[in-house]
N, C-alpha and C. Protein backbone atom coordinates (compact mmCIF):
# COMPACT_ATOMS: atom_id res chain seq x y z
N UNK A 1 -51.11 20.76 122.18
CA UNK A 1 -49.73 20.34 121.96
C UNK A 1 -49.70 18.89 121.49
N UNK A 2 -48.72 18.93 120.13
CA UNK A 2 -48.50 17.46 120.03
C UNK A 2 -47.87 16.52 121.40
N UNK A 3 -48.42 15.42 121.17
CA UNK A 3 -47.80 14.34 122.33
C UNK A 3 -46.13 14.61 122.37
N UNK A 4 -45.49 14.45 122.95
CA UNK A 4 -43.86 14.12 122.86
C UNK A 4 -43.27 12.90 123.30
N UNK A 5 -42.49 12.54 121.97
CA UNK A 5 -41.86 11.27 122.20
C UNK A 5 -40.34 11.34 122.10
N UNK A 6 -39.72 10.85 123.26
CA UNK A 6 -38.00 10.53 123.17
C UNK A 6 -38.15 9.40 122.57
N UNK A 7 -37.16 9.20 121.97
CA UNK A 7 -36.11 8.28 121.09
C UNK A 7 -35.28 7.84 121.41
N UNK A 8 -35.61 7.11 122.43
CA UNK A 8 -34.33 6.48 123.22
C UNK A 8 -34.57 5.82 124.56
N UNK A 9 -34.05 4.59 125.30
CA UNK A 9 -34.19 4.51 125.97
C UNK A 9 -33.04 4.08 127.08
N UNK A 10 -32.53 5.77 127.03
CA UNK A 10 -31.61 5.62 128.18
C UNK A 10 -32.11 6.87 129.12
N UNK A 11 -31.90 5.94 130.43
CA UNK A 11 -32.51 6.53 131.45
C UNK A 11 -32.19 7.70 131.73
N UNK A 12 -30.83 7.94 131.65
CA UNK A 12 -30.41 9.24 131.79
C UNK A 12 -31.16 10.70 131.00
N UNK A 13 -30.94 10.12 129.52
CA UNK A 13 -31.78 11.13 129.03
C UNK A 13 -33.40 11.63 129.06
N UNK A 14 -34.56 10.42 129.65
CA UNK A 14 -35.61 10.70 130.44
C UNK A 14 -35.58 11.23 131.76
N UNK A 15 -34.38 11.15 132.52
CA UNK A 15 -34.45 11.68 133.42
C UNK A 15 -34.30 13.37 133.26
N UNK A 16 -33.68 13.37 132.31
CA UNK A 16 -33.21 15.00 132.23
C UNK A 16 -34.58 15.69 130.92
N UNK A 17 -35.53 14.81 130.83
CA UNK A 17 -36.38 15.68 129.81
C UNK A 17 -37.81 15.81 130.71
N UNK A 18 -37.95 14.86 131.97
CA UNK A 18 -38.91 14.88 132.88
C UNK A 18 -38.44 16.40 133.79
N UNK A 19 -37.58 16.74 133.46
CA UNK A 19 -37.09 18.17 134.46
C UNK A 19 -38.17 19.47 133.55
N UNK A 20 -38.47 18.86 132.63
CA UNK A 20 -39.14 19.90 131.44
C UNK A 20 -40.48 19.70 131.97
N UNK A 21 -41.14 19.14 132.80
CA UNK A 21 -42.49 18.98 133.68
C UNK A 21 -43.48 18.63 132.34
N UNK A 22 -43.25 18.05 131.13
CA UNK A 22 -44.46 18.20 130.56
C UNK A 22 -44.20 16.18 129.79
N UNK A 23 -45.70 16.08 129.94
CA UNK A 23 -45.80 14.35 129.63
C UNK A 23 -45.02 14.00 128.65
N UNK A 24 -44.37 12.91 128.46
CA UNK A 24 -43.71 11.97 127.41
C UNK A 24 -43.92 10.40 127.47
N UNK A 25 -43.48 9.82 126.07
CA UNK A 25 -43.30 8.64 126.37
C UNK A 25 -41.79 8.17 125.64
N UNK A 26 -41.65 7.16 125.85
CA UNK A 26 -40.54 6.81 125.38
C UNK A 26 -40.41 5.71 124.25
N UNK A 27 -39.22 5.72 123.25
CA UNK A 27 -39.18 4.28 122.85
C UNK A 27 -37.96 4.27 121.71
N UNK A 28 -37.53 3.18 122.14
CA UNK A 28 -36.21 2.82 121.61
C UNK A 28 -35.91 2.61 119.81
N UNK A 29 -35.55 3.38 119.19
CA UNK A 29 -35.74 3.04 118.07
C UNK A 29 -34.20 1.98 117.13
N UNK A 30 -34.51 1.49 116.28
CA UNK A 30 -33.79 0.34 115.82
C UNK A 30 -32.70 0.91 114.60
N UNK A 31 -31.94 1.84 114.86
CA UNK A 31 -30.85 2.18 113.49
C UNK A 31 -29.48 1.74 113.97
N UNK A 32 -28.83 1.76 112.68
CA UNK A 32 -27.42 1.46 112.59
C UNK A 32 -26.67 2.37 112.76
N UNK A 33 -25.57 3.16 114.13
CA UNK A 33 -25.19 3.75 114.42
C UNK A 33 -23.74 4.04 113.88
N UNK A 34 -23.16 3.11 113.08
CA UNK A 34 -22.04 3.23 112.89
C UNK A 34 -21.36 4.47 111.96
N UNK A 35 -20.56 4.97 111.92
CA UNK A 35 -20.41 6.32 111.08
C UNK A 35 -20.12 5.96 109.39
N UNK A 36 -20.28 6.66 109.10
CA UNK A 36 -20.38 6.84 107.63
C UNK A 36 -18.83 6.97 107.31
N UNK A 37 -18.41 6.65 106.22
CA UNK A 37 -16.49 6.50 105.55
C UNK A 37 -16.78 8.73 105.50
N UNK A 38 -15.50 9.09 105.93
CA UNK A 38 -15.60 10.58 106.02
C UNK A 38 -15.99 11.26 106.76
N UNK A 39 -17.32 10.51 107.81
CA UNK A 39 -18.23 11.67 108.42
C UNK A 39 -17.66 11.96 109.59
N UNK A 40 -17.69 13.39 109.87
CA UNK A 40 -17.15 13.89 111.08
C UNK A 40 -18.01 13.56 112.42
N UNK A 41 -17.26 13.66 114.04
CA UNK A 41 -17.70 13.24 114.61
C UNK A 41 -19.04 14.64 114.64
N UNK A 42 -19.12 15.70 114.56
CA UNK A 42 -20.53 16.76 114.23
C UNK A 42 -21.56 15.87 113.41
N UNK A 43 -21.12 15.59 112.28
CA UNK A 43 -22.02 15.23 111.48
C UNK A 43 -22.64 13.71 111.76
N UNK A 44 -21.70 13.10 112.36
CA UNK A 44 -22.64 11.83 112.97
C UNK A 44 -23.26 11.81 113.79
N UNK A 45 -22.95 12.54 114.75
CA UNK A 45 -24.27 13.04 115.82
C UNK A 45 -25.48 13.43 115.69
N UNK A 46 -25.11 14.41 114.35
CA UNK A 46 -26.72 15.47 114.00
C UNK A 46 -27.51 14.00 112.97
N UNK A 47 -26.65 13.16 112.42
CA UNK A 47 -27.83 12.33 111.25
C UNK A 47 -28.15 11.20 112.08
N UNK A 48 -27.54 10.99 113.19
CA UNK A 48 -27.66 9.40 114.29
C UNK A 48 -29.06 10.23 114.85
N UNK A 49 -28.97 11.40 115.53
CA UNK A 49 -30.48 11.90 116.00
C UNK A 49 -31.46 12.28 115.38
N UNK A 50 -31.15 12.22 113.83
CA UNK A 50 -31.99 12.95 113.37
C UNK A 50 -33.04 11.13 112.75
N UNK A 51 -32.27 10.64 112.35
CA UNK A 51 -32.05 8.82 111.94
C UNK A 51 -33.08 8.50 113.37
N UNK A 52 -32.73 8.66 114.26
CA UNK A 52 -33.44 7.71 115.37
C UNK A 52 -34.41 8.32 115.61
N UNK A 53 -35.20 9.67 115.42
CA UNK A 53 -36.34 10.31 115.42
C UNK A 53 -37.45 10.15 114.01
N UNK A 54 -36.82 10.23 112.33
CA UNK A 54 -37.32 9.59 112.39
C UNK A 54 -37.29 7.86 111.60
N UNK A 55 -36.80 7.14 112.35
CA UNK A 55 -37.32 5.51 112.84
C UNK A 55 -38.29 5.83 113.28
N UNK A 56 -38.79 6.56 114.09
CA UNK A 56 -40.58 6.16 114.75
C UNK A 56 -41.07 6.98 114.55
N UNK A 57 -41.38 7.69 113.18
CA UNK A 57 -42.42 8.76 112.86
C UNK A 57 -43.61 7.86 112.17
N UNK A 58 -43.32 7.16 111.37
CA UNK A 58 -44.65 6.23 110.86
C UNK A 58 -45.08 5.40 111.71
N UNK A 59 -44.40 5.14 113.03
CA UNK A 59 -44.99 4.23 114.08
C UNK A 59 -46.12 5.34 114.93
N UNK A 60 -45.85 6.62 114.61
CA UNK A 60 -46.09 7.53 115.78
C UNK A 60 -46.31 8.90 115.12
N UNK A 61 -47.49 9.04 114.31
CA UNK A 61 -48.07 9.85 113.84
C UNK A 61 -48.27 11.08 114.46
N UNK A 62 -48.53 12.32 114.06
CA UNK A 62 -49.02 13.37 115.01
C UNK A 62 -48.20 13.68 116.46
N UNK A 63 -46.96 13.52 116.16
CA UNK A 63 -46.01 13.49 117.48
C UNK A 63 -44.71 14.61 117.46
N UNK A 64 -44.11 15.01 118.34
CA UNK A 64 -42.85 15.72 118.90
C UNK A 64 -42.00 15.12 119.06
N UNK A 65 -41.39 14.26 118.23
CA UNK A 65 -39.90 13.27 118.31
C UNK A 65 -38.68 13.52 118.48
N UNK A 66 -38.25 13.42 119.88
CA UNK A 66 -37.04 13.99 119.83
C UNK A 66 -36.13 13.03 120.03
N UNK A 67 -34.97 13.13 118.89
CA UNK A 67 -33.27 12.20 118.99
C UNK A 67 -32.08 13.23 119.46
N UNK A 68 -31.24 12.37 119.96
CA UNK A 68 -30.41 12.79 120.61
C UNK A 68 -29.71 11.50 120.48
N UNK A 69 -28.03 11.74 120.07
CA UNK A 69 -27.18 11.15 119.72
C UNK A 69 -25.53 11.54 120.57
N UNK A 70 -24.84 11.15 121.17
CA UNK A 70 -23.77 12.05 121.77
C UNK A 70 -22.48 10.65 121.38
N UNK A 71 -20.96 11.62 121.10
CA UNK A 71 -19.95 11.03 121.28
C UNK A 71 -18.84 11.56 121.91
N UNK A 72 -17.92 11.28 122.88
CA UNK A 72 -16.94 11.88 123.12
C UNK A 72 -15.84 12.07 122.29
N UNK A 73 -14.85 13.20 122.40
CA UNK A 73 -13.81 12.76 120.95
C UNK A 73 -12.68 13.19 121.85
N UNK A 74 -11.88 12.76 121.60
CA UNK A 74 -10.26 13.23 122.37
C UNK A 74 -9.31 13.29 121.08
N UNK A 75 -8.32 14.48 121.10
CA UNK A 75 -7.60 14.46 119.80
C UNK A 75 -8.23 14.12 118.27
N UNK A 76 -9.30 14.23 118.40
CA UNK A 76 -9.88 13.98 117.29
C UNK A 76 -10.75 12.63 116.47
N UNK A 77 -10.39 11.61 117.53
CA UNK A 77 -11.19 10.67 117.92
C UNK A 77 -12.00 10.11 118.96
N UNK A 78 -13.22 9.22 118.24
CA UNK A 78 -14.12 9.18 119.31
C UNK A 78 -14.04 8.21 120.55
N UNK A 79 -14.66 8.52 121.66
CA UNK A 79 -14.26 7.46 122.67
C UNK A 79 -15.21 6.79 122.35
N UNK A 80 -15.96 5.89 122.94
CA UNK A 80 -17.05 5.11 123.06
C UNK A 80 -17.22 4.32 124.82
N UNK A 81 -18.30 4.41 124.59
CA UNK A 81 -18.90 3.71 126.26
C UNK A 81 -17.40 2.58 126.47
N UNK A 82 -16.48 2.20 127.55
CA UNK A 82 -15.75 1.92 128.32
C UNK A 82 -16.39 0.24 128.27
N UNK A 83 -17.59 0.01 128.52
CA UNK A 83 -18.25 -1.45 129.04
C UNK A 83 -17.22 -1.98 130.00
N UNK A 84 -16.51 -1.89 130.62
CA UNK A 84 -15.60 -2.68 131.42
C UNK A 84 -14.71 -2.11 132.69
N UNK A 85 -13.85 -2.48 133.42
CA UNK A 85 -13.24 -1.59 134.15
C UNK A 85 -11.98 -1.44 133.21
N UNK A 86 -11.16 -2.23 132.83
CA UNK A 86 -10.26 -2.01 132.27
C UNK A 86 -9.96 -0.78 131.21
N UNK A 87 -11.00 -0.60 130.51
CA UNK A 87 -11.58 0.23 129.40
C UNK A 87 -11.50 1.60 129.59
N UNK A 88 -12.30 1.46 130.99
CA UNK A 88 -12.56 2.94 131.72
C UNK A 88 -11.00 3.05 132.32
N UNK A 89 -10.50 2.56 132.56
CA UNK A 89 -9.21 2.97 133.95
C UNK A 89 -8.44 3.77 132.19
N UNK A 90 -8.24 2.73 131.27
CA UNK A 90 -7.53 3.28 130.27
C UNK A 90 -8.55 4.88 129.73
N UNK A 91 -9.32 5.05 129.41
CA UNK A 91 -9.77 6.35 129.35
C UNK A 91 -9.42 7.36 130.02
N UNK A 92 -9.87 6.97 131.30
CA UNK A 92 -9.40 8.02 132.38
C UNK A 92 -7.93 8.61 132.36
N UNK A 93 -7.34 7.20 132.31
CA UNK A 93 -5.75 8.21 131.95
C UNK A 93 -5.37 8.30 130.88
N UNK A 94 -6.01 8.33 129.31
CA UNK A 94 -5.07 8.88 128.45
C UNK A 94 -6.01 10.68 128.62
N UNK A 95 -7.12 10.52 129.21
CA UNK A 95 -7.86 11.99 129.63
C UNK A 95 -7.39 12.98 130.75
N UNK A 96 -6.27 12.21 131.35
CA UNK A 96 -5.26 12.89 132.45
C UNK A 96 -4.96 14.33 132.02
N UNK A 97 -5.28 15.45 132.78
CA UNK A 97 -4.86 16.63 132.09
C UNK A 97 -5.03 17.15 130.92
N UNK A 98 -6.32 16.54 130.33
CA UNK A 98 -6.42 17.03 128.57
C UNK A 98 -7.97 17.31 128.61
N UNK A 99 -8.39 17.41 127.34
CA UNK A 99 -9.61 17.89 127.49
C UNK A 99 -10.48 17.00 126.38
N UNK A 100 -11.97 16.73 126.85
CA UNK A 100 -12.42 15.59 126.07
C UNK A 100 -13.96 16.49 125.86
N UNK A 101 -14.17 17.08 124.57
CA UNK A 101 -14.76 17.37 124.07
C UNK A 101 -16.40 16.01 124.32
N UNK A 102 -17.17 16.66 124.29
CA UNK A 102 -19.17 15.72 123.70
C UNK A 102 -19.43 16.57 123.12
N UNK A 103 -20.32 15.89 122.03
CA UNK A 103 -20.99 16.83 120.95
C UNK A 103 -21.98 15.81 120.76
N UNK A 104 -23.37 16.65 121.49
CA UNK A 104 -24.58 15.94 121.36
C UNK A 104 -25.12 16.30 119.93
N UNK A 105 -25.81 15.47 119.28
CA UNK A 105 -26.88 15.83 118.29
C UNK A 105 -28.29 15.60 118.92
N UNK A 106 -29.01 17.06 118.36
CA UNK A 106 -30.32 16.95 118.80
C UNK A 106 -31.13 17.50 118.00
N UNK A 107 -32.12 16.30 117.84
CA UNK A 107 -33.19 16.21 116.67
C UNK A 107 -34.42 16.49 117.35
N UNK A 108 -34.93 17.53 116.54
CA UNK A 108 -37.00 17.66 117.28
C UNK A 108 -37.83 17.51 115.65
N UNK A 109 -38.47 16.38 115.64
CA UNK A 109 -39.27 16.02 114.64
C UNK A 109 -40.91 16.27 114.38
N UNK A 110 -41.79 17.17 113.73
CA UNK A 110 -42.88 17.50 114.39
C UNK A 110 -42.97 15.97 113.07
N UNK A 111 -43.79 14.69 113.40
CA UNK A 111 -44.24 13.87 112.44
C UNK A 111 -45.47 14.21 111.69
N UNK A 112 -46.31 14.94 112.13
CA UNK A 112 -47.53 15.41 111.46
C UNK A 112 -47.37 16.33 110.18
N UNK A 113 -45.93 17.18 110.37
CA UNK A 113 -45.81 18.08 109.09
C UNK A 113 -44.44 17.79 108.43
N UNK A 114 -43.55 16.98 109.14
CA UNK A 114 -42.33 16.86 108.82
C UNK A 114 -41.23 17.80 108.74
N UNK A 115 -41.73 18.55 109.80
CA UNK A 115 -40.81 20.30 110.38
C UNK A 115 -40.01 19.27 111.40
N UNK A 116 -38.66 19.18 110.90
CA UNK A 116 -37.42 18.96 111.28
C UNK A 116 -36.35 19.97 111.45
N UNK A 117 -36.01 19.89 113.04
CA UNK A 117 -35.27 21.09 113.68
C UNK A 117 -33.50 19.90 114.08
N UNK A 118 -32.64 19.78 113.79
CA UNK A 118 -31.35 19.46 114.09
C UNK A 118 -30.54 20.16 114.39
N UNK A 119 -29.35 20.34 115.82
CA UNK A 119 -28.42 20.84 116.01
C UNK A 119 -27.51 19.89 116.54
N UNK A 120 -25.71 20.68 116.85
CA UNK A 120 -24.79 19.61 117.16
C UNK A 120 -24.98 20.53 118.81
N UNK A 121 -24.74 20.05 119.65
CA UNK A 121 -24.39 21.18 121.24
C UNK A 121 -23.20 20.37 121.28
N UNK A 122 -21.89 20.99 121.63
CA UNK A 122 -20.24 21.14 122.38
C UNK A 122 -20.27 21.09 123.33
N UNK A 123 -19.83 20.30 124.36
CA UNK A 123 -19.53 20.62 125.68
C UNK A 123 -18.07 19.74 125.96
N UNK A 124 -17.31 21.15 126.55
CA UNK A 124 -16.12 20.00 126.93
C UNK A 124 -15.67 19.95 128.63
N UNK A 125 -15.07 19.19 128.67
CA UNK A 125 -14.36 18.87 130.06
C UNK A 125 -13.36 18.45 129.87
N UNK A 126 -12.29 19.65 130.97
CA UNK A 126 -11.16 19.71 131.48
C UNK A 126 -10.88 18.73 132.68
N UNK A 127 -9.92 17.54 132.30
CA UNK A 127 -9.61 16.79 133.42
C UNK A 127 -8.54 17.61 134.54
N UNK A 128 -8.30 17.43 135.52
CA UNK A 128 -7.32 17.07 137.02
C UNK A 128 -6.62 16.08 136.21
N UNK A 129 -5.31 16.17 136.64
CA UNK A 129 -4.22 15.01 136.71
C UNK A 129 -5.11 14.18 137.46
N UNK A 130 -4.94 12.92 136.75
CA UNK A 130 -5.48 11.89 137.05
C UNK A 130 -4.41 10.62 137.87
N UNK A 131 -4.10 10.48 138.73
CA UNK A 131 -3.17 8.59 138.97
C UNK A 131 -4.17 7.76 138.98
N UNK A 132 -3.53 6.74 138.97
CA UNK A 132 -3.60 5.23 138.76
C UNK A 132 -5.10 4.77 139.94
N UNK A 133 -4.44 5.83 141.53
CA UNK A 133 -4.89 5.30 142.03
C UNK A 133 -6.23 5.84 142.81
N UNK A 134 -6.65 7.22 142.50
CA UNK A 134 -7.66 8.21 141.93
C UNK A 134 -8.51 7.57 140.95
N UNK A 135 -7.93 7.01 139.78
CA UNK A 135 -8.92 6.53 138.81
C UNK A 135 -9.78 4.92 139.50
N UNK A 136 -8.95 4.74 140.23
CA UNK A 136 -9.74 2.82 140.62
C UNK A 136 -10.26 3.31 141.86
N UNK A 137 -10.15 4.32 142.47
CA UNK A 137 -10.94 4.63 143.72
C UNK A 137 -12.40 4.53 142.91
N UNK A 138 -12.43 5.67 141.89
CA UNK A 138 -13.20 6.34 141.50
C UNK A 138 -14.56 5.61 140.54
N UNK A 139 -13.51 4.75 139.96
CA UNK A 139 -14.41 3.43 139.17
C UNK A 139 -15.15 2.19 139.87
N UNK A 140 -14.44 1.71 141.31
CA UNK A 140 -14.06 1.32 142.02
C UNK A 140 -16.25 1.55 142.89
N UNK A 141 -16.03 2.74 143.20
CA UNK A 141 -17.33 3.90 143.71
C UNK A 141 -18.65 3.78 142.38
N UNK A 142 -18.48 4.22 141.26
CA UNK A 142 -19.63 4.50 141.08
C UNK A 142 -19.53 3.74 139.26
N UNK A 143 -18.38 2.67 139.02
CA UNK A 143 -18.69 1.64 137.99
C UNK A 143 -19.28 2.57 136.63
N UNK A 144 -18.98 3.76 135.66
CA UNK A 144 -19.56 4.10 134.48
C UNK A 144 -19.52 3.53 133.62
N UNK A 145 -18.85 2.38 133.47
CA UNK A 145 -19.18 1.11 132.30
C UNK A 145 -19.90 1.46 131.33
N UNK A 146 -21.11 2.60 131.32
CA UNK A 146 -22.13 2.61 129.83
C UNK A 146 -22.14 4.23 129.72
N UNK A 147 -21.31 4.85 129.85
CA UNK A 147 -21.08 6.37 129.82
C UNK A 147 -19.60 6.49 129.07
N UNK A 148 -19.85 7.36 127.98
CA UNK A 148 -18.90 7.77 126.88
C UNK A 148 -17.80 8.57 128.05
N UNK A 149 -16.45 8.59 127.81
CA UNK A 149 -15.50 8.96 128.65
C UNK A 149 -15.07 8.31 130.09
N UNK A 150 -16.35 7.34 130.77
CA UNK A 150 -16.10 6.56 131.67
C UNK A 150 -16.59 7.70 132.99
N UNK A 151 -17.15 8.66 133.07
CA UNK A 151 -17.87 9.19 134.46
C UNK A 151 -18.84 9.64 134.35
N UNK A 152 -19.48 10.47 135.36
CA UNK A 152 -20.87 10.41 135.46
C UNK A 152 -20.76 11.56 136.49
N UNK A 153 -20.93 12.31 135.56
CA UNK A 153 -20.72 14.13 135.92
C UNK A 153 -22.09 14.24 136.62
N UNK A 154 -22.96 13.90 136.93
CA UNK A 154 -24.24 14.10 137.55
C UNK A 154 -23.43 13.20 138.77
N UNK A 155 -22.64 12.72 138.99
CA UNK A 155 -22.18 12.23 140.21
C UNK A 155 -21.00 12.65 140.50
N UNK A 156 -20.28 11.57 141.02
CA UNK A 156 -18.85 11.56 141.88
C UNK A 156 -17.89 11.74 140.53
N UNK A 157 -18.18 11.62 139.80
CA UNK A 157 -17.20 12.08 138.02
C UNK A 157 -16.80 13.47 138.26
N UNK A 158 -17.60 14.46 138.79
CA UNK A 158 -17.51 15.36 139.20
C UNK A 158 -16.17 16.61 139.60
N UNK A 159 -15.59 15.50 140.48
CA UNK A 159 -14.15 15.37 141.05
C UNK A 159 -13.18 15.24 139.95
N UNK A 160 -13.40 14.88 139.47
CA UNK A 160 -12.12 14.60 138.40
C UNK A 160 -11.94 15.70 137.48
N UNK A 161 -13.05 16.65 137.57
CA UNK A 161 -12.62 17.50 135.96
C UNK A 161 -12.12 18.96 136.99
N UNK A 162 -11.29 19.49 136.03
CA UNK A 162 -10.30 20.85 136.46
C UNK A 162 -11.53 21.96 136.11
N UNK A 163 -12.53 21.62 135.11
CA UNK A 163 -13.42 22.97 134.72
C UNK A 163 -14.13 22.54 133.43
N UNK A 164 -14.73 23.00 133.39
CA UNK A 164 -15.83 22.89 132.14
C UNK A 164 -16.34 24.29 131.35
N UNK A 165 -16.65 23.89 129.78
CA UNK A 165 -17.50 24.96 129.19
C UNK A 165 -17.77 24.20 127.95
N UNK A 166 -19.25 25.29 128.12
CA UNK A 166 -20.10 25.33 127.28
C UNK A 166 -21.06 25.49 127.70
N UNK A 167 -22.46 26.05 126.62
CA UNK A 167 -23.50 26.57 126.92
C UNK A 167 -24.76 25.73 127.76
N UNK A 168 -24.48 24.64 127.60
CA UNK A 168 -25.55 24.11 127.89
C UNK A 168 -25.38 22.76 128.59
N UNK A 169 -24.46 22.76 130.23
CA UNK A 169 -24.46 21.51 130.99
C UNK A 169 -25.05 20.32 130.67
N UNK A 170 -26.75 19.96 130.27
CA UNK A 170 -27.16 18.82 130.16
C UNK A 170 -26.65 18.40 128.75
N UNK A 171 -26.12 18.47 127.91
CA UNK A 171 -25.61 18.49 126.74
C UNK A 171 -24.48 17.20 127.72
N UNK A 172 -23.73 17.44 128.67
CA UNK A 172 -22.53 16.73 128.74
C UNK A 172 -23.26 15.18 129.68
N UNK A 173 -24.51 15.50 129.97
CA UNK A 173 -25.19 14.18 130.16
C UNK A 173 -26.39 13.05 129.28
N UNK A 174 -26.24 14.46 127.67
CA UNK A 174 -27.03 13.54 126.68
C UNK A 174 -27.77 13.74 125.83
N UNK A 175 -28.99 15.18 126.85
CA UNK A 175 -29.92 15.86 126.47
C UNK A 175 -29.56 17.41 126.45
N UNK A 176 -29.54 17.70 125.47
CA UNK A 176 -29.11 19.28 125.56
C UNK A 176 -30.44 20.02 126.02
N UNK A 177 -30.98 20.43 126.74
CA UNK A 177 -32.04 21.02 127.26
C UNK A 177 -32.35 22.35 126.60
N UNK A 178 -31.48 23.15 127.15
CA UNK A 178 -31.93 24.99 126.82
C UNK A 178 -31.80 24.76 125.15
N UNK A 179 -31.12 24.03 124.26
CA UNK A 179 -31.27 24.35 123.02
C UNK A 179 -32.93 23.38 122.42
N UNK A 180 -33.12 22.55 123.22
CA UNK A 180 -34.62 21.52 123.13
C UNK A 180 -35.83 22.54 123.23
N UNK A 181 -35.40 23.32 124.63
CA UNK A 181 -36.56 24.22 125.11
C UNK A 181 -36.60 25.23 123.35
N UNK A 182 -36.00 26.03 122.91
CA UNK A 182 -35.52 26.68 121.55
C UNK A 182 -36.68 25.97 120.61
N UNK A 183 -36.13 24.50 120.50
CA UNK A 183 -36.85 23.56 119.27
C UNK A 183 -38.43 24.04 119.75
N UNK A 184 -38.84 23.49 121.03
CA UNK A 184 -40.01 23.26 121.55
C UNK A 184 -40.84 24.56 121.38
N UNK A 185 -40.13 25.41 121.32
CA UNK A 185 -40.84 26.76 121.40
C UNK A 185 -41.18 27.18 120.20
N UNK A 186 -40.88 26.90 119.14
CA UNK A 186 -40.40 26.73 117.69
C UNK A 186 -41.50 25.95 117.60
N UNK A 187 -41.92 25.12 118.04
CA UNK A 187 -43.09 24.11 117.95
C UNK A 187 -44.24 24.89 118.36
N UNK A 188 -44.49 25.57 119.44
CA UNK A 188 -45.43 25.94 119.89
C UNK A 188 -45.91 25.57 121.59
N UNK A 189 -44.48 24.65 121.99
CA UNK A 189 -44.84 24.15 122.74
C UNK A 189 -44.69 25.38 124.15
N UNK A 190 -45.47 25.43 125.05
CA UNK A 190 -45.78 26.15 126.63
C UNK A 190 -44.80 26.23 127.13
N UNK A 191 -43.59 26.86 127.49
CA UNK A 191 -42.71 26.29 128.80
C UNK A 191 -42.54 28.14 129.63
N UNK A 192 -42.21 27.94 130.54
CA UNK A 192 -42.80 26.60 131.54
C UNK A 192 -43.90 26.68 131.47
């Protein structure tokens, strides 16, 4: 098996590709994320992961590169990471009772042959009426400052949503998994 390398270095998404039991390394690659005049929030996802996988194919020869790109969109625009409390309290409630779509892009790059696998994964979440004073408990507890929509569904974020769908849960924390396992297998790679 080729080596496997993530493209990225957010913890979250190593945490959820170490659940796949098989070695990696990591590393942050250097592109310009901003969207293109026209491009939909699908299509910026699939070329931001496909873009940050490969950035490190000539660094990283003979490798399994995987990108992964995610944005939230509400009504048709995108949220972006909160950085602040203020940011987040305002997210949370214009997300009061509505539903806030992620659409991860996920890139598997074999660099040795240049067999490039890209998909978008959907996942949405249904908020709970949200108050004022629910949302600052809640921010208050567990601070998501660097998480698109402002929670942290692997935690106490949890609480707040009325229901969820889509195929593939880790998708709404970054790494779409069951569609990775797909790529990987496609590769040749063992699982489990």
């Amino acid at each position: 098996m080729l080596p496997l390398l993530l493209a990225s270095s957010s913890p979250y998404r190593r945490e959820l590709l170490s659940r796949l039991r098989l070695p990696f390394t990591s590393a942050s690659p250097d592109i310009d994320e901003n969207p293109l005049p026209g491009e939909s929030p699908p299509q910026l996802v699939q070329r931001l992961a496909e873009q940050k996988a490969r950035a490190l194919a000539l660094s990283h020869p003979a490798h399994l590169i995987i990108g992964s790109d995610q944005v939230a969109v509400l009504d048709g625009q995108i949220i972006g990471k909160p950085h602040h409390f203020e940011s987040a309290r305002q997210q949370l409630l214009n997300s009061s009772n509505r539903s806030l779509t992620f659409l991860t892009g996920l890139c598997l790059l074999n660099s040795s042959n240049g067999h490039c696998q890209v998909d978008c994964v959907p996942f949405t979440v249904h908020f709970r009426e949200l108050d004022e004073q629910r949302i600052e408990r809640y921010l208050q507890i567990e601070q998501p400052y660097d998480c698109a929509g402002s929670f942290k569904a692997e935690g106490l974020g949890i609480s707040l949503f009325r229901s969820t769908e889509g195929s593939d849960s880790t998708s709404l924390v970054g790494l779409p998994l069951i569609r990775l396992v797909d790529m990987l297998l496609k590769e040749g790679v063992e699982l489990p």
